[in-house]
N, C-alpha and C. Protein backbone atom coordinates (compact mmCIF):
# COMPACT_ATOMS: atom_id res chain seq x y z
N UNK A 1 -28.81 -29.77 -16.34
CA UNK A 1 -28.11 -28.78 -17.14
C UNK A 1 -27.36 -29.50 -18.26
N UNK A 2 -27.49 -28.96 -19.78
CA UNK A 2 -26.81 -29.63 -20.53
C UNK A 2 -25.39 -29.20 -20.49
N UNK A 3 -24.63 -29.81 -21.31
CA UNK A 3 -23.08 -29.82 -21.49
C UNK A 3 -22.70 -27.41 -22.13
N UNK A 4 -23.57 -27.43 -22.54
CA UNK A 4 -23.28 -26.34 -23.19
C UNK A 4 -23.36 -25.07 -22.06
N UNK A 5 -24.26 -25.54 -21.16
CA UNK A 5 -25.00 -24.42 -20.04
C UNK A 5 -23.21 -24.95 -19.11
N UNK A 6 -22.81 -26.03 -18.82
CA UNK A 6 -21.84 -26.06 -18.15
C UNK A 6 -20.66 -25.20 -18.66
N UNK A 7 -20.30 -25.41 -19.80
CA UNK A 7 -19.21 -24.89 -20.64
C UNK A 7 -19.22 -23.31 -20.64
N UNK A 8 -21.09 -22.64 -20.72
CA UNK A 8 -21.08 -21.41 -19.97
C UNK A 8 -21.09 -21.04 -18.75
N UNK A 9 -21.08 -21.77 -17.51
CA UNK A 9 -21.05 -21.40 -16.45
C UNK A 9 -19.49 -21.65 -15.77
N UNK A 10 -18.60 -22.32 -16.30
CA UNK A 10 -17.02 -22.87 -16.63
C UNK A 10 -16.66 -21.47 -17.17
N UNK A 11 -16.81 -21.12 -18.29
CA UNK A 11 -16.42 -19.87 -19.13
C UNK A 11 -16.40 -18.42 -17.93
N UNK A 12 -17.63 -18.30 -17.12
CA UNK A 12 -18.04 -17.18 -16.48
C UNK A 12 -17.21 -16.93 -15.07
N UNK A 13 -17.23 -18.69 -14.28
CA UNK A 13 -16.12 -18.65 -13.62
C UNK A 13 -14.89 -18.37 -13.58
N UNK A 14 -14.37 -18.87 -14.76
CA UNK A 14 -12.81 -18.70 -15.05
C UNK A 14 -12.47 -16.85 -15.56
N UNK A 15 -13.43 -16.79 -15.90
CA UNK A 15 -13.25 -15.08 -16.27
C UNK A 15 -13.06 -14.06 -14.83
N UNK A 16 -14.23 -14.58 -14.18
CA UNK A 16 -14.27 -13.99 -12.77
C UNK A 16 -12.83 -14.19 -11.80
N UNK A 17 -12.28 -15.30 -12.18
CA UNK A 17 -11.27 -15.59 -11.29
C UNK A 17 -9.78 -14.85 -12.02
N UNK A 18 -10.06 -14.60 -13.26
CA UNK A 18 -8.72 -13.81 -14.12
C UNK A 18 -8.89 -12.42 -13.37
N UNK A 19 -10.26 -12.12 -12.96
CA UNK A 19 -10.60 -10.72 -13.17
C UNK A 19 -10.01 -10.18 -11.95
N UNK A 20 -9.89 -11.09 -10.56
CA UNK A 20 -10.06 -11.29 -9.28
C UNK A 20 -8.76 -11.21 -9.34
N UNK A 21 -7.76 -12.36 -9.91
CA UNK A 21 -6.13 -12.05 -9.82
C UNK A 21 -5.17 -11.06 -10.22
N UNK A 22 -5.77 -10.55 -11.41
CA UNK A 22 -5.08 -9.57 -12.02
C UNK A 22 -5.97 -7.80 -11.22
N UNK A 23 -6.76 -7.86 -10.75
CA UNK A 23 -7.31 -6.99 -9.71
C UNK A 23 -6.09 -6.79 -8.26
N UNK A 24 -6.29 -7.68 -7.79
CA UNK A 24 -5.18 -8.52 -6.28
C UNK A 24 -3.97 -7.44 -6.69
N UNK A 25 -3.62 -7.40 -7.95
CA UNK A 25 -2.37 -7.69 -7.82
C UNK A 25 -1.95 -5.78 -8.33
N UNK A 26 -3.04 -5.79 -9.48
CA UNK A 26 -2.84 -4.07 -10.15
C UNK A 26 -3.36 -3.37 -9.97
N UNK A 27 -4.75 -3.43 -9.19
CA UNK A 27 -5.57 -2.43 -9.09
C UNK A 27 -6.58 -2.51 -9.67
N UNK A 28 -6.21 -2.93 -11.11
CA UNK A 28 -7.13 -2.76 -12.25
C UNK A 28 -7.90 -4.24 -12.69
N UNK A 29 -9.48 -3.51 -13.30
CA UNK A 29 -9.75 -4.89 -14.15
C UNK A 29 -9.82 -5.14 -15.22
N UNK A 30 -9.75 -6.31 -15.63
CA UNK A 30 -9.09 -6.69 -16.91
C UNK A 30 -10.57 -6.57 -17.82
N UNK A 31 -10.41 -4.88 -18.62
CA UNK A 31 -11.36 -5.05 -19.52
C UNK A 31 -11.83 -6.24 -20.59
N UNK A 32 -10.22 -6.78 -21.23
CA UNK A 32 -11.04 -7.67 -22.37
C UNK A 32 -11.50 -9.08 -21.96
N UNK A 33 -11.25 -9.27 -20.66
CA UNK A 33 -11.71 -10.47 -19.98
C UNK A 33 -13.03 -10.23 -20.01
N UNK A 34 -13.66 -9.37 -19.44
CA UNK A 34 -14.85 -9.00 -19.57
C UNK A 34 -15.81 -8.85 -20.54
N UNK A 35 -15.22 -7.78 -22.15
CA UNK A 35 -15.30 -7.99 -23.24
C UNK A 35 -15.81 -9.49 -23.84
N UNK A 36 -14.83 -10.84 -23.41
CA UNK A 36 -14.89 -11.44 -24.24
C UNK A 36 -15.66 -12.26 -23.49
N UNK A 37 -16.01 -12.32 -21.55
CA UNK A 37 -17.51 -12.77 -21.08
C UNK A 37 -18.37 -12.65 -21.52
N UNK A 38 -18.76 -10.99 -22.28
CA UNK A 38 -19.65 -10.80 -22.47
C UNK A 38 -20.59 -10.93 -24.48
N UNK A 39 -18.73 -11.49 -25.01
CA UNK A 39 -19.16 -11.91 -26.10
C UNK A 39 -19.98 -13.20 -26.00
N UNK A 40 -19.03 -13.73 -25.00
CA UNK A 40 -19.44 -15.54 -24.75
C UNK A 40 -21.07 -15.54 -24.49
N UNK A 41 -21.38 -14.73 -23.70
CA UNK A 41 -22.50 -14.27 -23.16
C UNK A 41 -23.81 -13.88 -23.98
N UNK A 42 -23.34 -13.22 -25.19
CA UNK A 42 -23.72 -13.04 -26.17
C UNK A 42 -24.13 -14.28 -26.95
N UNK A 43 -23.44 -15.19 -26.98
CA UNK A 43 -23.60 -16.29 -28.26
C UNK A 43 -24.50 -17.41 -27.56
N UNK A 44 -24.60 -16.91 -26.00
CA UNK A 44 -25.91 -17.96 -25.18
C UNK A 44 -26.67 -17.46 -25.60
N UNK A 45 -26.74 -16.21 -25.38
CA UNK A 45 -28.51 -15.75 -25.57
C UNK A 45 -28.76 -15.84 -26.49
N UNK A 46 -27.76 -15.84 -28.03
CA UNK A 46 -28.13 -16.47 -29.55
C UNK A 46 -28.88 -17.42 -29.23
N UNK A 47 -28.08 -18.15 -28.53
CA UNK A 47 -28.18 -20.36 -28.97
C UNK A 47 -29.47 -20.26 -28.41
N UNK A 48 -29.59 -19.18 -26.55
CA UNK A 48 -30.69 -19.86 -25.89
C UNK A 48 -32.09 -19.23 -26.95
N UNK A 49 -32.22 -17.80 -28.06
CA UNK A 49 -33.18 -17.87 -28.71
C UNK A 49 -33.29 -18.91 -30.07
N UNK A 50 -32.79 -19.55 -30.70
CA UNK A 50 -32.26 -19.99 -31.35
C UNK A 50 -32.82 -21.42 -30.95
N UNK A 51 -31.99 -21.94 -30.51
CA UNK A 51 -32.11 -23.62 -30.10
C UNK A 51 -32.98 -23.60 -29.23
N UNK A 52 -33.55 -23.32 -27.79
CA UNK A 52 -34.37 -23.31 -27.22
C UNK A 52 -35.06 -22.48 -27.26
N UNK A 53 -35.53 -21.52 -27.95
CA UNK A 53 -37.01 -20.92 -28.82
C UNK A 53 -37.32 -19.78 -27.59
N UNK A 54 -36.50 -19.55 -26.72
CA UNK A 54 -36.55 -18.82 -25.46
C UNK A 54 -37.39 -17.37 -26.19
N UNK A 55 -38.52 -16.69 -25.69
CA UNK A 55 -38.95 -15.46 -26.04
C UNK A 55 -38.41 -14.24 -26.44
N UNK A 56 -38.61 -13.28 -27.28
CA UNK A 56 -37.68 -12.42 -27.45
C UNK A 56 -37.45 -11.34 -27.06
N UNK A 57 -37.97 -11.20 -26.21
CA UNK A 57 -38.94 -9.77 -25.17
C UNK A 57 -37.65 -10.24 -23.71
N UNK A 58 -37.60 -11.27 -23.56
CA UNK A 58 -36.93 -12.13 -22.15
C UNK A 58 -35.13 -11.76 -22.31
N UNK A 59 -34.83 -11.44 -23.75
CA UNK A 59 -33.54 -11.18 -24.41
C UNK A 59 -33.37 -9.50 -24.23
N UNK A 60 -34.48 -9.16 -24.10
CA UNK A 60 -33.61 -7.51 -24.66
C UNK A 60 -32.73 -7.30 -23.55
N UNK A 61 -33.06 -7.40 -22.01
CA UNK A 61 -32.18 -6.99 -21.08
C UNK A 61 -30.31 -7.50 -21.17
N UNK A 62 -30.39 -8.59 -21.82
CA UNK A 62 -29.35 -8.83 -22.10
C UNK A 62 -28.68 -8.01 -23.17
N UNK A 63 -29.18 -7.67 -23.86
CA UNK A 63 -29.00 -7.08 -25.33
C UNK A 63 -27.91 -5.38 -24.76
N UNK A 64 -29.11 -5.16 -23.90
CA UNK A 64 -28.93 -3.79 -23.10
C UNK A 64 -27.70 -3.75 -22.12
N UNK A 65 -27.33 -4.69 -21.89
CA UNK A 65 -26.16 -5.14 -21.23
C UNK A 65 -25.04 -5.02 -21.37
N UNK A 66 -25.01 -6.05 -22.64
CA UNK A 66 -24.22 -6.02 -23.80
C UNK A 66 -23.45 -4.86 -23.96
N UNK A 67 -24.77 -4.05 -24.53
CA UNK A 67 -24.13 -2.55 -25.41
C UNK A 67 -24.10 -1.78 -23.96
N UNK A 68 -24.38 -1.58 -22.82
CA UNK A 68 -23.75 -0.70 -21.98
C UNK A 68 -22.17 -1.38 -21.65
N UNK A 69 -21.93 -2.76 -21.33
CA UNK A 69 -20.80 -2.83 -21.06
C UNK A 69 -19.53 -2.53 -22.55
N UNK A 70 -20.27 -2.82 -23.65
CA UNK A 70 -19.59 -2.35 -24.86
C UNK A 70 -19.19 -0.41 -24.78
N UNK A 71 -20.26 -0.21 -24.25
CA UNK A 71 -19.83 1.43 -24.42
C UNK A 71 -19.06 1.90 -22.64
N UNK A 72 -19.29 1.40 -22.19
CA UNK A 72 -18.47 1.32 -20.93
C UNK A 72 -16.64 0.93 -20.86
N UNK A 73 -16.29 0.27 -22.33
CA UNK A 73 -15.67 -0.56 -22.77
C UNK A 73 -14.54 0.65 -23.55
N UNK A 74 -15.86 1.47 -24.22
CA UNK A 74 -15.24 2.41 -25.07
C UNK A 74 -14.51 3.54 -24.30
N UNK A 75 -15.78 4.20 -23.41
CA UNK A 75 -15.12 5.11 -22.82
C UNK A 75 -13.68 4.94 -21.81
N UNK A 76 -13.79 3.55 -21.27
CA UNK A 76 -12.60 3.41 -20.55
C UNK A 76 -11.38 3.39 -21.07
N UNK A 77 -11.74 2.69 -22.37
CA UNK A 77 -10.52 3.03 -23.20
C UNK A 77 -9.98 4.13 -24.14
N UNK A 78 -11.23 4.82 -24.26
CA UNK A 78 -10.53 6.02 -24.61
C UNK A 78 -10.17 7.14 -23.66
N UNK A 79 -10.65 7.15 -22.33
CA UNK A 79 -9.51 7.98 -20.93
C UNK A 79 -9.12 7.13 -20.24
N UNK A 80 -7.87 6.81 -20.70
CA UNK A 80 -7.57 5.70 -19.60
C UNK A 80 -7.24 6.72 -18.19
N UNK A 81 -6.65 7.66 -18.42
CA UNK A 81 -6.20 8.79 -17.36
C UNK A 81 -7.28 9.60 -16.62
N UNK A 82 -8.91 9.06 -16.93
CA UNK A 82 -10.41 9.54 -16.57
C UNK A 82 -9.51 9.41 -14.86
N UNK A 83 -10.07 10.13 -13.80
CA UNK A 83 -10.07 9.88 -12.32
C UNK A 83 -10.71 9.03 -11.95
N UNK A 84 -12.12 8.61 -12.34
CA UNK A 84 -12.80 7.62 -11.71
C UNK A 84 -13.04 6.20 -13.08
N UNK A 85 -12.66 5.88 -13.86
CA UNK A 85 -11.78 4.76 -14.43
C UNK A 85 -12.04 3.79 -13.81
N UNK A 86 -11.36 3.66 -12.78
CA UNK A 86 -11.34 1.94 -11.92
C UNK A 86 -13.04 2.05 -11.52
N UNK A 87 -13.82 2.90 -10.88
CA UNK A 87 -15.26 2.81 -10.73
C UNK A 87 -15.62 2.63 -11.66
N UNK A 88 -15.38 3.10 -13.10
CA UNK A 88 -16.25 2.34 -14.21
C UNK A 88 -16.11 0.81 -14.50
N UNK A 89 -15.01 0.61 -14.36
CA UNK A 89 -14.70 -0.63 -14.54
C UNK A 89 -15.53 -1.86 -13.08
N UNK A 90 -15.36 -1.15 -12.48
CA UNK A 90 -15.89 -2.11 -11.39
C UNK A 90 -17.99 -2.06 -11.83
N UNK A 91 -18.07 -1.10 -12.52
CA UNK A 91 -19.43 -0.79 -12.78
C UNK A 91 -19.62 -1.75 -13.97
N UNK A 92 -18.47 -1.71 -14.92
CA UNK A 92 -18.80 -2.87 -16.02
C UNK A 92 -18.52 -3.71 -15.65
N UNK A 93 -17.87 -4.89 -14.27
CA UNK A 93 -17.84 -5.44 -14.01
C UNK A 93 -19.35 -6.25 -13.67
N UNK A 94 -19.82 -5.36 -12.69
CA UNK A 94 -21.21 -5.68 -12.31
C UNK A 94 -22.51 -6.09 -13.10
N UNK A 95 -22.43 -4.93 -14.56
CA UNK A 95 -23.41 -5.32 -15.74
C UNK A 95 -22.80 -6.61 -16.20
N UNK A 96 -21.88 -7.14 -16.14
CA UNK A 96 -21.26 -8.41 -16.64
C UNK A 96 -21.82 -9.76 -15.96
N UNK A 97 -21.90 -9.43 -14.41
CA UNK A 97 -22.36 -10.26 -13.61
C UNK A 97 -23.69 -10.35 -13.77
N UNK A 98 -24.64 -9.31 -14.29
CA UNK A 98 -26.18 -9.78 -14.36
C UNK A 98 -26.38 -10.17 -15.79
N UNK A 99 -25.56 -10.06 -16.54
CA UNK A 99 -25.63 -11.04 -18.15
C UNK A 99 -25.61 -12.90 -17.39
N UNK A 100 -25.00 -12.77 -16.42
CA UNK A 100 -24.86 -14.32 -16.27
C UNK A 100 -25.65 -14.71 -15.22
N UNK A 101 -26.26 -14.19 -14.13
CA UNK A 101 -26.15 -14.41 -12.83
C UNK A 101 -27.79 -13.99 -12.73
N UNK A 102 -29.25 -14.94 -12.27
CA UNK A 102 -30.22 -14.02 -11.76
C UNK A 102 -29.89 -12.61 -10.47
N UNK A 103 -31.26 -12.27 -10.54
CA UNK A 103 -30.72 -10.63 -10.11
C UNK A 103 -30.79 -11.68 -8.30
N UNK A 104 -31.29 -12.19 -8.01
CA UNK A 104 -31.51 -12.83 -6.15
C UNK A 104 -29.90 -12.83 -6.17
N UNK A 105 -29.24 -13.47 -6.94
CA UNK A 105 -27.78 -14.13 -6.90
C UNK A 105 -26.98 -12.49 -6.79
N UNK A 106 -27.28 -11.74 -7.92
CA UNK A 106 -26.19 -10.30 -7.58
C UNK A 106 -27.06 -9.68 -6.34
N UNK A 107 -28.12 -9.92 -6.01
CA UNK A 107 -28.11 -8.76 -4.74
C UNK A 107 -27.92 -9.57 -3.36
N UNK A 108 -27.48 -11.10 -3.77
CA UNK A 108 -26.45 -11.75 -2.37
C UNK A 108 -24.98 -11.21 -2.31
N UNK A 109 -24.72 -11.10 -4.24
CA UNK A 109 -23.47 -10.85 -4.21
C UNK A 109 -23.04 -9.48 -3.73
N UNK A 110 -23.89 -8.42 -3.68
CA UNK A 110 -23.36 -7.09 -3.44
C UNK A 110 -23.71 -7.13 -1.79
N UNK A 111 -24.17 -7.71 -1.00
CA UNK A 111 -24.41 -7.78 0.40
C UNK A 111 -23.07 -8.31 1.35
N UNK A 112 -22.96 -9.56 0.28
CA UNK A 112 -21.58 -9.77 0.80
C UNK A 112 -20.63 -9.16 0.48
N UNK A 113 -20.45 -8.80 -0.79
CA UNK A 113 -19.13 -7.81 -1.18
C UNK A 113 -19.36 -6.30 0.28
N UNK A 114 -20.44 -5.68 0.04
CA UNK A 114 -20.81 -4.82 1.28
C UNK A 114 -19.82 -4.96 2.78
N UNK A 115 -20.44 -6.40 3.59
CA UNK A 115 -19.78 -7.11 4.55
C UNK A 115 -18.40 -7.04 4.62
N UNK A 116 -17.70 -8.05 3.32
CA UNK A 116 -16.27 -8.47 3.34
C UNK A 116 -15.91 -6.88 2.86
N UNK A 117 -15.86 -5.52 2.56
CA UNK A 117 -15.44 -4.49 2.63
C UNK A 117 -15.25 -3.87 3.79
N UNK A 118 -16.47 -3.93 4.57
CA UNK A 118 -16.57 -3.13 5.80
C UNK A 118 -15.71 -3.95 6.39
N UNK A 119 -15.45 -4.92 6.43
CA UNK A 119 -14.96 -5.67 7.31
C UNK A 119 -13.02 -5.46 6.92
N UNK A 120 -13.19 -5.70 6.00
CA UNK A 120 -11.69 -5.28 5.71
C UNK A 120 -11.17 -3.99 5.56
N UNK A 121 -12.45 -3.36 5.72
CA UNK A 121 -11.67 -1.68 5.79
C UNK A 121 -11.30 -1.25 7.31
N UNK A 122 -12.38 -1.86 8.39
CA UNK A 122 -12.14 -1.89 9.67
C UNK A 122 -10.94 -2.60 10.28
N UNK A 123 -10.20 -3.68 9.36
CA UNK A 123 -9.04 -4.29 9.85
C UNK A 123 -8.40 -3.15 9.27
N UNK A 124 -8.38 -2.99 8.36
CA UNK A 124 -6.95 -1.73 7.99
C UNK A 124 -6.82 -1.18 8.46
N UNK A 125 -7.65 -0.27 8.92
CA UNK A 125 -7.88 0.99 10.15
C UNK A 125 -7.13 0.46 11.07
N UNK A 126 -7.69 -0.57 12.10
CA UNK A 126 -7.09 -1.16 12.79
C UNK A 126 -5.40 -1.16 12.94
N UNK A 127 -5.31 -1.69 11.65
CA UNK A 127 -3.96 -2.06 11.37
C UNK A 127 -2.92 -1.05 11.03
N UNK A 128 -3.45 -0.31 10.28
CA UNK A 128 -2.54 0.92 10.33
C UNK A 128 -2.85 2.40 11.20
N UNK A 129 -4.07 1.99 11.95
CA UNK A 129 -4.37 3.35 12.96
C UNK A 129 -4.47 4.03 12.03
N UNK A 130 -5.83 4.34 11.54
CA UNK A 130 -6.13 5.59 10.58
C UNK A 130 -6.91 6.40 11.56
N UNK A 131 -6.79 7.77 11.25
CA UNK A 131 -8.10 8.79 12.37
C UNK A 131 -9.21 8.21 11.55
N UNK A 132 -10.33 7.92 12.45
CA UNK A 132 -11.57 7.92 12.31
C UNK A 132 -12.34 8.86 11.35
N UNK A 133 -11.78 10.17 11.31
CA UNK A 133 -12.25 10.81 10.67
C UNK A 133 -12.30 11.20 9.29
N UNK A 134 -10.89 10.32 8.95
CA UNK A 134 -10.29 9.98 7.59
C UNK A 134 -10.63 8.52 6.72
N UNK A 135 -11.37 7.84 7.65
CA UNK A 135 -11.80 6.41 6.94
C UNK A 135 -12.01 6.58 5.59
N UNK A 136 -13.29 8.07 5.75
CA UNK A 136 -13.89 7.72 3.78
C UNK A 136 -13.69 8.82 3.60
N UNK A 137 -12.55 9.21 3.29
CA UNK A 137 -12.00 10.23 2.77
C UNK A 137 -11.30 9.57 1.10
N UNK A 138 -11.14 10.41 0.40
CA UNK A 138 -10.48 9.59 -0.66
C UNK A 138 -9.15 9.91 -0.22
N UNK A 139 -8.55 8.89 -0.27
CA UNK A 139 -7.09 8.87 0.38
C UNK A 139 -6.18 7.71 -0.37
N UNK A 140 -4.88 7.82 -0.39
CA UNK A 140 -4.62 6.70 -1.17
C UNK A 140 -4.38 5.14 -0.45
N UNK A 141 -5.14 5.20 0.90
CA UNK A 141 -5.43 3.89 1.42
C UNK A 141 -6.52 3.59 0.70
N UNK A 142 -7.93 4.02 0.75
CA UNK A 142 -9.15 3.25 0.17
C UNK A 142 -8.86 3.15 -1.26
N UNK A 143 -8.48 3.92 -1.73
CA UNK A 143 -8.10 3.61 -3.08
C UNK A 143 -6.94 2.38 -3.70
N UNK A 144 -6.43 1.91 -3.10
CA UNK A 144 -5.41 0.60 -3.01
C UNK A 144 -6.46 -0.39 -3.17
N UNK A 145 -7.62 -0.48 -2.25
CA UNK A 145 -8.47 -1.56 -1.90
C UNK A 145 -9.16 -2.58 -3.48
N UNK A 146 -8.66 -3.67 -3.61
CA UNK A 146 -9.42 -4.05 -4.88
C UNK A 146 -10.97 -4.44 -4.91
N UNK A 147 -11.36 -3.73 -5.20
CA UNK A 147 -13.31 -3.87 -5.21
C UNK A 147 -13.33 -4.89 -5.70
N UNK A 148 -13.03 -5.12 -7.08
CA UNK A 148 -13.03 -5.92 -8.12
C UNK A 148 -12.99 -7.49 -7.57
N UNK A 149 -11.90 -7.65 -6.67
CA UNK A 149 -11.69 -8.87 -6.54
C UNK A 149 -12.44 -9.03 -5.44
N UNK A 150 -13.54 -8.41 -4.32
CA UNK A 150 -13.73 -8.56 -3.45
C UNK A 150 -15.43 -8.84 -3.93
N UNK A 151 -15.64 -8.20 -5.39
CA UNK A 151 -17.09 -8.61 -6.02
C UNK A 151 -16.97 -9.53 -6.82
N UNK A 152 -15.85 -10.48 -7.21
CA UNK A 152 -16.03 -11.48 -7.91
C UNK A 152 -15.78 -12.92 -6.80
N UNK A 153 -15.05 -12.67 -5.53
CA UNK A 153 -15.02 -13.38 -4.91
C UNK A 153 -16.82 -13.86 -4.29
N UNK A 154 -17.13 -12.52 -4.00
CA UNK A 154 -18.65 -12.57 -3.43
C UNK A 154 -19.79 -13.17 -4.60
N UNK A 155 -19.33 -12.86 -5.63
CA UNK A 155 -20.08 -13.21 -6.74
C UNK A 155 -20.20 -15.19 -7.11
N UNK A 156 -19.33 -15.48 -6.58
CA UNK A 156 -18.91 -16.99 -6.88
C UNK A 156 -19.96 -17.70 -5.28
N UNK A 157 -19.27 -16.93 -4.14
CA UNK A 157 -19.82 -17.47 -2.93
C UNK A 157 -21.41 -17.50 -3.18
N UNK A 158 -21.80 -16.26 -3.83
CA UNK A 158 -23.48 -16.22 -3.71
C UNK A 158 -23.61 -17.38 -4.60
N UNK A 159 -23.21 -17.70 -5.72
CA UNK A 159 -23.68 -18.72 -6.75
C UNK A 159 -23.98 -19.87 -6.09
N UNK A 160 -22.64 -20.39 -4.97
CA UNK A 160 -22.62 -21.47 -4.48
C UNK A 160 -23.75 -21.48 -3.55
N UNK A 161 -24.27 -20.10 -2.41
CA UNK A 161 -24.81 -20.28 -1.96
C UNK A 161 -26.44 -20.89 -2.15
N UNK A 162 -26.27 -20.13 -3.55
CA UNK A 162 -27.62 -20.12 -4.35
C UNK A 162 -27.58 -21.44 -5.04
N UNK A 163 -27.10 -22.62 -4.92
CA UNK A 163 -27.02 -23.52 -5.80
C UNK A 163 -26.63 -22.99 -7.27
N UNK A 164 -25.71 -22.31 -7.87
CA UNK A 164 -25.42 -21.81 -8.80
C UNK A 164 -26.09 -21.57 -9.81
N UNK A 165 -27.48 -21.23 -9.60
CA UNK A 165 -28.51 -20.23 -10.61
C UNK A 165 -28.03 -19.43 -11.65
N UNK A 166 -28.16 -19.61 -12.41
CA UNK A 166 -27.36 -18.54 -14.01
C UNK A 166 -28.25 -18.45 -15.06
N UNK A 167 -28.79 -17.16 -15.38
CA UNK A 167 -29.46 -16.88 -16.16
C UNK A 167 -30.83 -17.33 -15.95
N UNK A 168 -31.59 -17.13 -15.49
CA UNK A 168 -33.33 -17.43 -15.59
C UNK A 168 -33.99 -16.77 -16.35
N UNK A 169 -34.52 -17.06 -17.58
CA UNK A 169 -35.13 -15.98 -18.48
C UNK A 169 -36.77 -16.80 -18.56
């Protein structure tokens, strides 16, 4: 891997881990972190058609990416008071992760995010004795829960698991 593929896979991490803390802590994810992943993200797939002559047919999915998380970008910010808001965001989260990440790597990452949910929704229960019958109810317990940080945590583990695969075009 050259110096530049590191500096993007450095860039993607450190975004994921802003996205993960400031999630932990508010609920929310940090749109322009994302935004500006996906500019960064943007200026690979320049360089990679560009400098390495990569096909241009192999680019559009990225392209498509791009402009959904751009308009994903828009609408969140123009309702911020939308009800389901934080699901978009966790949804532009995800198109963010397949700008960087082959698709083997996000469908480890959503298996485990899957796991470490169930698993932590069953300790809560636990822990605070919820009725059974109220688990998936929208309630303002599941709604506390940060997705966000629980798919960027999973998102890093799959990389590692995967020998950190990024981008295969």
């Amino acid at each position: 891997m050259a110096a530049l593929e590191y500096l993007y896979l450095g860039i993607f991490i450190v975004t994921l881990i802003i996205i993960a803390t400031k999630d932990i802590k508010t609920k929310t994810i940090s749109k322009p972190v994302i935004l500006f992943g996906a500019v960064v993200g943007g200026a690979y797939i320049v360089y990679l058609y560009i400098i390495k002559k990569v096909e241009l047919f192999s680019i559009y999915k990225y392209v498509i990416y791009f402009a959904v998380i751009c308009a994903l970008f828009a609408i969140t910010r123009k309702h911020k008071k939308y009800k389901y808001n934080y699901l978009l965001e966790v949804m532009m989260l995800c198109i963010y992760m397949n700008m960087f990440v082959i698709s083997e790597v996000f469908l480890i990452t959503a298996v485990i995010t899957m796991i470490s949910l169930t698993i932590s929704l069953v300790i809560k229960k636990r822990k605070n004795k919820i009725d059974k019958s109220n688990i998936l109810a929208e309630n303002t317990e599941n709604i506390q829960i940060p997705i966000g940080t629980y798919v960027c945590i999973s998102n890093i583990i799959a990389m590692i698991i995967s020998s950190i695969e990024f981008i295969k075009i």
